[in-house]
PDB file of N, CA and C in Angstrom:
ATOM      1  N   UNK A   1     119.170 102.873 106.080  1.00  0.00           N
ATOM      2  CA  UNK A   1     117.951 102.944 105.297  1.00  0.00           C
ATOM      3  C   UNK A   1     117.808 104.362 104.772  1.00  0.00           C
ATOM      4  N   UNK A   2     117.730 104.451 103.188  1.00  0.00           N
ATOM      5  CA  UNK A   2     117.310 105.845 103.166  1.00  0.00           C
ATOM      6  C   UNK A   2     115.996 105.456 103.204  1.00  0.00           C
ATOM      7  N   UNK A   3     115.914 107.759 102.957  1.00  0.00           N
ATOM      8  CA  UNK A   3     114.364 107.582 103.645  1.00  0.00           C
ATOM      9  C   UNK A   3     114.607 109.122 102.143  1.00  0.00           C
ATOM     10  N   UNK A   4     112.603 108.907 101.931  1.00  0.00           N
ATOM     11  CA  UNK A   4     112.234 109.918 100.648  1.00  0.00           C
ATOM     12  C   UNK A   4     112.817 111.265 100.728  1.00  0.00           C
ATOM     13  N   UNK A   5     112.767 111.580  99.787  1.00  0.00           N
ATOM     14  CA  UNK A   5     112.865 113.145  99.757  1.00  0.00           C
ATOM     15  C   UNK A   5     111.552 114.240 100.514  1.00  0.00           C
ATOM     16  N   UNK A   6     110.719 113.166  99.685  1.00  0.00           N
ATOM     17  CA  UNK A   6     109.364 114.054 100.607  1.00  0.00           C
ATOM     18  C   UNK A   6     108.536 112.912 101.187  1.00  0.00           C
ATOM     19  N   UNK A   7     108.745 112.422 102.320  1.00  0.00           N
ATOM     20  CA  UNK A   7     107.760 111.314 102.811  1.00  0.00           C
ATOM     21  C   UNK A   7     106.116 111.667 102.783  1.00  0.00           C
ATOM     22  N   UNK A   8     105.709 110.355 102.691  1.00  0.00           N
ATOM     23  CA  UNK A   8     104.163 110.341 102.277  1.00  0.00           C
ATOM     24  C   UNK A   8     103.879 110.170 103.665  1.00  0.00           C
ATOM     25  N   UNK A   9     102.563 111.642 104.585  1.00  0.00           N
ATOM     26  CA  UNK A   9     102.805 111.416 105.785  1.00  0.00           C
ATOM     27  C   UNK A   9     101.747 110.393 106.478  1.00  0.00           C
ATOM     28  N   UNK A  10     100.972 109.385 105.670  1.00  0.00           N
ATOM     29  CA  UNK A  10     100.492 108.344 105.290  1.00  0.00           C
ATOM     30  C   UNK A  10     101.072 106.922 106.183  1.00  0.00           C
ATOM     31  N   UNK A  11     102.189 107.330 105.521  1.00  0.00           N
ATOM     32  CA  UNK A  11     103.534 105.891 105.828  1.00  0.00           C
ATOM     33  C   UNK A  11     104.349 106.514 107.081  1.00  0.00           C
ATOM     34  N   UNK A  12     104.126 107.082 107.831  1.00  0.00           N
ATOM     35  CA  UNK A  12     104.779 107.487 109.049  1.00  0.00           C
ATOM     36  C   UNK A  12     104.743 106.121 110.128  1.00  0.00           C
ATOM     37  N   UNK A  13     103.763 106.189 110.589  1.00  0.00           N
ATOM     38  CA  UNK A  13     103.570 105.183 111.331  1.00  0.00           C
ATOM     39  C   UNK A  13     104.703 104.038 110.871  1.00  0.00           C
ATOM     40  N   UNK A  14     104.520 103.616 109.794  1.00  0.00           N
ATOM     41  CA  UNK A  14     105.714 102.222 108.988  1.00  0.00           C
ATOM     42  C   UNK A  14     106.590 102.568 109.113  1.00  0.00           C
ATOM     43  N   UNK A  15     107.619 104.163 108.770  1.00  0.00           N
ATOM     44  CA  UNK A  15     108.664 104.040 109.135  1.00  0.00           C
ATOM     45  C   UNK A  15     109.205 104.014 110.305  1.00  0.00           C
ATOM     46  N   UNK A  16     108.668 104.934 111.457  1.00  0.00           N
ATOM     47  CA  UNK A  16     108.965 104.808 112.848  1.00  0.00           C
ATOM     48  C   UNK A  16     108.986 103.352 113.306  1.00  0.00           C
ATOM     49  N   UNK A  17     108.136 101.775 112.263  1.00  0.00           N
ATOM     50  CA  UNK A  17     107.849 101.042 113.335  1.00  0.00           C
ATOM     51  C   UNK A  17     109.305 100.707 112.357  1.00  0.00           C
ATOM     52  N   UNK A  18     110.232 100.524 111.128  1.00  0.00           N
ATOM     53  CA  UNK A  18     111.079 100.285 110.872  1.00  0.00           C
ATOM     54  C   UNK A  18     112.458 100.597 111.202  1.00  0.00           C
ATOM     55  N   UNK A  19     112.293 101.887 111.477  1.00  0.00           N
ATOM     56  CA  UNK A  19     113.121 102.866 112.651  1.00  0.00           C
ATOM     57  C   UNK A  19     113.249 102.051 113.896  1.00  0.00           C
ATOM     58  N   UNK A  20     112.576 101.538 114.403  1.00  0.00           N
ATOM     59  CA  UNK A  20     112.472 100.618 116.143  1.00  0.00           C
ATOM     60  C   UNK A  20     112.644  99.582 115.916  1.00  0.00           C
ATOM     61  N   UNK A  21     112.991  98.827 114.482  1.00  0.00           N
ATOM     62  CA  UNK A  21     113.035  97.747 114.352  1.00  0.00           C
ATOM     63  C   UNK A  21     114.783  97.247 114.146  1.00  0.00           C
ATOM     64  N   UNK A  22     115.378  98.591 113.560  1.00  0.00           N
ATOM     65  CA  UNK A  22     116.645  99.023 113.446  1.00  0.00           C
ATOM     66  C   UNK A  22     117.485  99.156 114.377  1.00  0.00           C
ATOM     67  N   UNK A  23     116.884  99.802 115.115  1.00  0.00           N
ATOM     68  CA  UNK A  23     117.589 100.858 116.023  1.00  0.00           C
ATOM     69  C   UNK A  23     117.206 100.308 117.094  1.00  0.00           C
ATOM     70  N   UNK A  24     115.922  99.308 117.847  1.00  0.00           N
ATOM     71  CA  UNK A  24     115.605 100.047 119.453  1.00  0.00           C
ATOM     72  C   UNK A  24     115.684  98.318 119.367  1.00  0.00           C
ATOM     73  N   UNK A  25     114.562  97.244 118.460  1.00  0.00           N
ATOM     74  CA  UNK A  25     113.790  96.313 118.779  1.00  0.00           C
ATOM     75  C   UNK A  25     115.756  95.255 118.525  1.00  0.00           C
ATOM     76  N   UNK A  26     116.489  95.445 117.441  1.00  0.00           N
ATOM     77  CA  UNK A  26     117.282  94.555 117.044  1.00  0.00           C
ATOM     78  C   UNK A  26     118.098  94.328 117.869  1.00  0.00           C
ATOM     79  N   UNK A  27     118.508  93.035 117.996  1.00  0.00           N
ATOM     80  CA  UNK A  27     119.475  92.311 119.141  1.00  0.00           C
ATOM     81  C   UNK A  27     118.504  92.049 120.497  1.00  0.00           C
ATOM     82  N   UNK A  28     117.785  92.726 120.920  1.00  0.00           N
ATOM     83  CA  UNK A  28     116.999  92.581 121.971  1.00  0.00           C
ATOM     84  C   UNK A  28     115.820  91.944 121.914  1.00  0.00           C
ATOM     85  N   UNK A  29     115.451  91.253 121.191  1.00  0.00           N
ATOM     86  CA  UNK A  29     114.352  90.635 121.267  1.00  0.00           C
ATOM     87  C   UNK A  29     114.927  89.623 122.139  1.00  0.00           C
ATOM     88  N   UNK A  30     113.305  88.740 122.494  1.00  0.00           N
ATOM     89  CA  UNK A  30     113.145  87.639 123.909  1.00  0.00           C
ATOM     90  C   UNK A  30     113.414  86.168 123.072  1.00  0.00           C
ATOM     91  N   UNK A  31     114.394  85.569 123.990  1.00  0.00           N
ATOM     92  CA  UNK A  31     114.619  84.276 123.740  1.00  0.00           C
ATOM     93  C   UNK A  31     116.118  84.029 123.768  1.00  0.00           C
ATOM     94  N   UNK A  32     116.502  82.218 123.224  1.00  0.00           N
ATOM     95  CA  UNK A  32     117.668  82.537 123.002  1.00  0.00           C
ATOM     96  C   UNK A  32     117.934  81.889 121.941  1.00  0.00           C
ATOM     97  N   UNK A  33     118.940  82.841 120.862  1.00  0.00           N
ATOM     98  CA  UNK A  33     119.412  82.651 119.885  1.00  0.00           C
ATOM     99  C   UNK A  33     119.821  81.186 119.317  1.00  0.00           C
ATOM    100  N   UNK A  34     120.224  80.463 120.809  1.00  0.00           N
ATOM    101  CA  UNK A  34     120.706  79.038 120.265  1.00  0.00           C
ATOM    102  C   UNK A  34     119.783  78.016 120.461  1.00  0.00           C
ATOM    103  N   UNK A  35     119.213  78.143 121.328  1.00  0.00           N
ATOM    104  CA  UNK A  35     117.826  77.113 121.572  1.00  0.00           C
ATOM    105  C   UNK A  35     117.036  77.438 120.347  1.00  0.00           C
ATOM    106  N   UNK A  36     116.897  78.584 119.774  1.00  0.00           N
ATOM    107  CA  UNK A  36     116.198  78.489 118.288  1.00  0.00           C
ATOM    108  C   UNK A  36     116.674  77.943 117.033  1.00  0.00           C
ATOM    109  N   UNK A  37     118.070  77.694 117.146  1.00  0.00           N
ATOM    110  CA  UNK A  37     118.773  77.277 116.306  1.00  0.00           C
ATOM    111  C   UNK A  37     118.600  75.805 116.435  1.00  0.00           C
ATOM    112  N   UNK A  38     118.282  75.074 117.650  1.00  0.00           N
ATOM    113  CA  UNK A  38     118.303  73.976 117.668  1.00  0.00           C
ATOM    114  C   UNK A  38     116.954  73.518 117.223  1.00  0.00           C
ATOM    115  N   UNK A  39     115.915  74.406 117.814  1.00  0.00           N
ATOM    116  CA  UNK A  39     114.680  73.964 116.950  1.00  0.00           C
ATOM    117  C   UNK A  39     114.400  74.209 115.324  1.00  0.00           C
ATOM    118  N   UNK A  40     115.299  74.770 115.232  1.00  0.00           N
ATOM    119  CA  UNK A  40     115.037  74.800 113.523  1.00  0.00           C
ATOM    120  C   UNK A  40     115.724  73.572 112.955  1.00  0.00           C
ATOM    121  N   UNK A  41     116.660  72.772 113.798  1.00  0.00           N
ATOM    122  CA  UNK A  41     117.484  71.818 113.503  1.00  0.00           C
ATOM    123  C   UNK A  41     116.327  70.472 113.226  1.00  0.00           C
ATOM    124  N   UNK A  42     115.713  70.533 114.488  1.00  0.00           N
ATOM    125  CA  UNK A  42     114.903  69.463 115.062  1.00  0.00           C
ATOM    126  C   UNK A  42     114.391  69.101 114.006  1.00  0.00           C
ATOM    127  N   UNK A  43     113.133  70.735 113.501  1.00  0.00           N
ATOM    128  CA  UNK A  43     112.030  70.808 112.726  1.00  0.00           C
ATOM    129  C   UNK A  43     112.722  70.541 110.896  1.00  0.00           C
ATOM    130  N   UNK A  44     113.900  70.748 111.120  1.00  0.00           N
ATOM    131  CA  UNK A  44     114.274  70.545 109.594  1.00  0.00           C
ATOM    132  C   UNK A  44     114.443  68.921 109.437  1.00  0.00           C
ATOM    133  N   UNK A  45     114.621  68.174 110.370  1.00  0.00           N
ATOM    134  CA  UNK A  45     114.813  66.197 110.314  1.00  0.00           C
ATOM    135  C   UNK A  45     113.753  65.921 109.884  1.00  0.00           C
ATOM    136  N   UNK A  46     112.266  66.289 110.332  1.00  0.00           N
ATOM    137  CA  UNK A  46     111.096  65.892 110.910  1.00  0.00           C
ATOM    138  C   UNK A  46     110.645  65.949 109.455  1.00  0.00           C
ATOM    139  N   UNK A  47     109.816  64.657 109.123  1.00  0.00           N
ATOM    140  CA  UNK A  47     109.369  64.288 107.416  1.00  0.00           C
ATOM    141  C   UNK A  47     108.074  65.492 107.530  1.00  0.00           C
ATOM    142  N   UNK A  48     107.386  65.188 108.659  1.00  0.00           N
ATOM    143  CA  UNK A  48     106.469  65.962 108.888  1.00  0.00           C
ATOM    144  C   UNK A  48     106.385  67.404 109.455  1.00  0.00           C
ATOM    145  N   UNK A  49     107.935  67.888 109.199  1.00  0.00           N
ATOM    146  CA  UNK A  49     107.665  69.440 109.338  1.00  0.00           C
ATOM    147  C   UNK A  49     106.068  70.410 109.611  1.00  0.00           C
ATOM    148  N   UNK A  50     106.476  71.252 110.151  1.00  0.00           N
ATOM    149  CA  UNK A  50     104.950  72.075 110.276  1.00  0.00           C
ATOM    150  C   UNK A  50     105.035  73.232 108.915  1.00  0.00           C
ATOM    151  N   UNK A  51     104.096  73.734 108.619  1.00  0.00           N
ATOM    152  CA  UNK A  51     104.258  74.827 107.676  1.00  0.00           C
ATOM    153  C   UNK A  51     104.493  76.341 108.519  1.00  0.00           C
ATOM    154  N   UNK A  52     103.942  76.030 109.402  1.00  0.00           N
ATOM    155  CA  UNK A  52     103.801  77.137 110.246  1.00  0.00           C
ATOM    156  C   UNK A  52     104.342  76.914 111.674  1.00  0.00           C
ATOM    157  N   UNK A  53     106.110  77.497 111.978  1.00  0.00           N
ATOM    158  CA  UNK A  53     106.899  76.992 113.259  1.00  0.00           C
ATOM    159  C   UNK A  53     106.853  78.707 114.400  1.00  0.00           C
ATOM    160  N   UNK A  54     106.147  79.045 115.329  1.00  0.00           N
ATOM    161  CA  UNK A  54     106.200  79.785 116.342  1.00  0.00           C
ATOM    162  C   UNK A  54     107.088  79.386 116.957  1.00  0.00           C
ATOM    163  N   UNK A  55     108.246  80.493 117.532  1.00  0.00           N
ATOM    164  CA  UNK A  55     109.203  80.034 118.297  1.00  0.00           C
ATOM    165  C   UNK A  55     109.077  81.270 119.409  1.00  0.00           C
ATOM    166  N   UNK A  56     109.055  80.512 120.991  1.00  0.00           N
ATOM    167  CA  UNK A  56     109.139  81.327 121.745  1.00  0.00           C
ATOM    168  C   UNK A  56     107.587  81.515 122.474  1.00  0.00           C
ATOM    169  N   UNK A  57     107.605  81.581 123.602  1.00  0.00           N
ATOM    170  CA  UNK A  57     106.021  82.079 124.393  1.00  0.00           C
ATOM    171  C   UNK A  57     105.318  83.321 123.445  1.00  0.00           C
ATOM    172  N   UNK A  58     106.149  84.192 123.799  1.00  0.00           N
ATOM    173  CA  UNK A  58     105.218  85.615 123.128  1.00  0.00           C
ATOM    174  C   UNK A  58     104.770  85.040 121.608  1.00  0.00           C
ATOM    175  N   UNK A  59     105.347  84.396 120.545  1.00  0.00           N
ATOM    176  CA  UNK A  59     104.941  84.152 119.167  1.00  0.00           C
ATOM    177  C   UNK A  59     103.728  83.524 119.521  1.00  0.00           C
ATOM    178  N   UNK A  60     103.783  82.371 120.189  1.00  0.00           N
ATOM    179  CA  UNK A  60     103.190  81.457 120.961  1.00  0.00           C
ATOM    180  C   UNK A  60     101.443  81.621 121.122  1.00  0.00           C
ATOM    181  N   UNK A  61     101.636  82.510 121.927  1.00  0.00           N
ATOM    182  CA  UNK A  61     100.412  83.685 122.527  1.00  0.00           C
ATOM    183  C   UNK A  61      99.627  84.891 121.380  1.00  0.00           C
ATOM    184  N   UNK A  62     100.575  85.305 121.047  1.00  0.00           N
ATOM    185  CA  UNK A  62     100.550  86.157 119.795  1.00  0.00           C
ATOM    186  C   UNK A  62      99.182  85.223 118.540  1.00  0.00           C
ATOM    187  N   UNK A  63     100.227  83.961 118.145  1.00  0.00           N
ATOM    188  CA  UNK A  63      99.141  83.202 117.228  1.00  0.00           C
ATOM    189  C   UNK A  63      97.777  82.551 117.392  1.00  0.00           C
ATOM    190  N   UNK A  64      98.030  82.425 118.896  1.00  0.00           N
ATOM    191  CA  UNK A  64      96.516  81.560 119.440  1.00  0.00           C
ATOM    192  C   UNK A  64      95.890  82.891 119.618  1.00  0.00           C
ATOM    193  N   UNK A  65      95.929  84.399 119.738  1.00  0.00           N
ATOM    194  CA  UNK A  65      95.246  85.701 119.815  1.00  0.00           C
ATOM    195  C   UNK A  65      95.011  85.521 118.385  1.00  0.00           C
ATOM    196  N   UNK A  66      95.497  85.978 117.657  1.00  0.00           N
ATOM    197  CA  UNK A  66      94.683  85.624 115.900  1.00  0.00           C
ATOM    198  C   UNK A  66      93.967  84.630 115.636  1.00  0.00           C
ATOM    199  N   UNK A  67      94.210  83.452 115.737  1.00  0.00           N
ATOM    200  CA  UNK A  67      93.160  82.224 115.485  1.00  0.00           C
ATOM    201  C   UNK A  67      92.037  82.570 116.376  1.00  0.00           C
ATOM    202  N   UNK A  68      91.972  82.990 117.381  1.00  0.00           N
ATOM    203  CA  UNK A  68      91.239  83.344 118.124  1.00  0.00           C
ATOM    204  C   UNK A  68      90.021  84.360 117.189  1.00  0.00           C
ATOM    205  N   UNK A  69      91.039  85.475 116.685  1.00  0.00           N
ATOM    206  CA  UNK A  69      89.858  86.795 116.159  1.00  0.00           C
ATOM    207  C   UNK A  69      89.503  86.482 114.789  1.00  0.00           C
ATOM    208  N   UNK A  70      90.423  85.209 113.968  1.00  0.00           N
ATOM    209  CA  UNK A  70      89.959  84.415 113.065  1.00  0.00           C
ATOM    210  C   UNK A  70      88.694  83.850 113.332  1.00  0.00           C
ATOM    211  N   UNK A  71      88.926  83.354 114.111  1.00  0.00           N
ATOM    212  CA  UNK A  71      87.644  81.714 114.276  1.00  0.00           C
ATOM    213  C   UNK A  71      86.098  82.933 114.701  1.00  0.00           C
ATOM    214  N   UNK A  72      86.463  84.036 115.617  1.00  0.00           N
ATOM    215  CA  UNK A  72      85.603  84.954 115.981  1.00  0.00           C
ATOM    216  C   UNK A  72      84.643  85.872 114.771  1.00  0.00           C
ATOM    217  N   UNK A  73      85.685  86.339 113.909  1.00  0.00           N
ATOM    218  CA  UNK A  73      85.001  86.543 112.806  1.00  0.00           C
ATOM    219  C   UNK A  73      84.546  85.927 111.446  1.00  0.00           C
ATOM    220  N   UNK A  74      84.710  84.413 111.375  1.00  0.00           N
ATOM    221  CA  UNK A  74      84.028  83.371 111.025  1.00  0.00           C
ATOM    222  C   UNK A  74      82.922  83.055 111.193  1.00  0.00           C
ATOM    223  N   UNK A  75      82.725  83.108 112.493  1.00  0.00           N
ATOM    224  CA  UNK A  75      81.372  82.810 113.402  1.00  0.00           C
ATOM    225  C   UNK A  75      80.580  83.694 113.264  1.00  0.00           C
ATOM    226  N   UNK A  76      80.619  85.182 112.880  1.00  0.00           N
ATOM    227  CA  UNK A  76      79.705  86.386 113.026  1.00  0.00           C
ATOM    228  C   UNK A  76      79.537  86.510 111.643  1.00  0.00           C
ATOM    229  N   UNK A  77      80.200  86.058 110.653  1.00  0.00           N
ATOM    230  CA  UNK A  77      79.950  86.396 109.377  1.00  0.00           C
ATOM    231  C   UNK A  77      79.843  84.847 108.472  1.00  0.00           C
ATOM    232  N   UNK A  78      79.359  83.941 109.322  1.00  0.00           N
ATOM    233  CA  UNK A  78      79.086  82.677 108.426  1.00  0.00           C
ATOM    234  C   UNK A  78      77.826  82.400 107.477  1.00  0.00           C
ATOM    235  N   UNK A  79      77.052  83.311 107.879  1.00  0.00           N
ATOM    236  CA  UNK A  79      75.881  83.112 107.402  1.00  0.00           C
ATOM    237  C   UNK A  79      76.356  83.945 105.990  1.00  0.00           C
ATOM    238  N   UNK A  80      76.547  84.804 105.859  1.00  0.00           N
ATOM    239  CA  UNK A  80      77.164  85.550 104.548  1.00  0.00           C
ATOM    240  C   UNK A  80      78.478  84.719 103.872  1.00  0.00           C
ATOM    241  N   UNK A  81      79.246  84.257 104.684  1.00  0.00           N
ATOM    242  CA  UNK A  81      80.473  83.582 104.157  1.00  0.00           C
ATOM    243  C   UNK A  81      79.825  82.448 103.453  1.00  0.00           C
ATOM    244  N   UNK A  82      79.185  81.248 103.628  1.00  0.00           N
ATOM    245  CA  UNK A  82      78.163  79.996 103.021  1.00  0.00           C
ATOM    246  C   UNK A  82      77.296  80.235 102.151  1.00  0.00           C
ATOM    247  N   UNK A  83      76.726  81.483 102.538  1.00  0.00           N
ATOM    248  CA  UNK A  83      75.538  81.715 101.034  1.00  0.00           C
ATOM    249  C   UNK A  83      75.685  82.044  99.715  1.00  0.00           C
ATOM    250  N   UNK A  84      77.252  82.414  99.777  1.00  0.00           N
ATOM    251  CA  UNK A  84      77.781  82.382  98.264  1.00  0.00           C
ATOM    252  C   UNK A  84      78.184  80.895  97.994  1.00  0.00           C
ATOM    253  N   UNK A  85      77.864  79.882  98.235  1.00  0.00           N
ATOM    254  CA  UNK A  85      77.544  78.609  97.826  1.00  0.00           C
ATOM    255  C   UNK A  85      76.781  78.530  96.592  1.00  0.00           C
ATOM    256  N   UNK A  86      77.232  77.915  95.407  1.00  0.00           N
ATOM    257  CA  UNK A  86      76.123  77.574  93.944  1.00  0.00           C
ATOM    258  C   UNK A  86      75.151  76.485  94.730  1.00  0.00           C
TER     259      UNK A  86
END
């Protein structure tokens, strides 16, 4: 990856997390390579595919934590979210 001549020190944070994504996070991530392969197999037969396939506990956990702070800030801001109703 190159990297700027003069980095914007703005975007630091992004490159270090692209840097770890390169270098520290690749090959080592959790799971296994072929059991995912088979679920992509599964999910590709299926008429009814999902739009949205989590593979693995941590993804798992990860998405029900967002729907979670989704549905949370829905609830605190519904009264403003509905009143732009015609």
């Amino acid at each position: 990856m190159g990297l700027p001549k003069n980095p914007i020190e703005a975007y630091k944070e992004a490159r270090e997390s692209v840097l770890a994504h390169q270098n520290e996070i690749n090959g080592n991530q959790p799971g296994d390579p072929e059991k995912a392969i088979d679920a992509l197999i599964k999910i590709s037969e299926d008429k009814n595919a999902p739009l949205h396939l989590f593979l693995g506990q941590d993804a798992y956990d990860m998405a029900n934590a967002k729907m979670e702070l989704v549905k949370a800030d829905l609830e605190k801001w519904k009264s403003v979210t509905v009143a732009t109703a015609f």
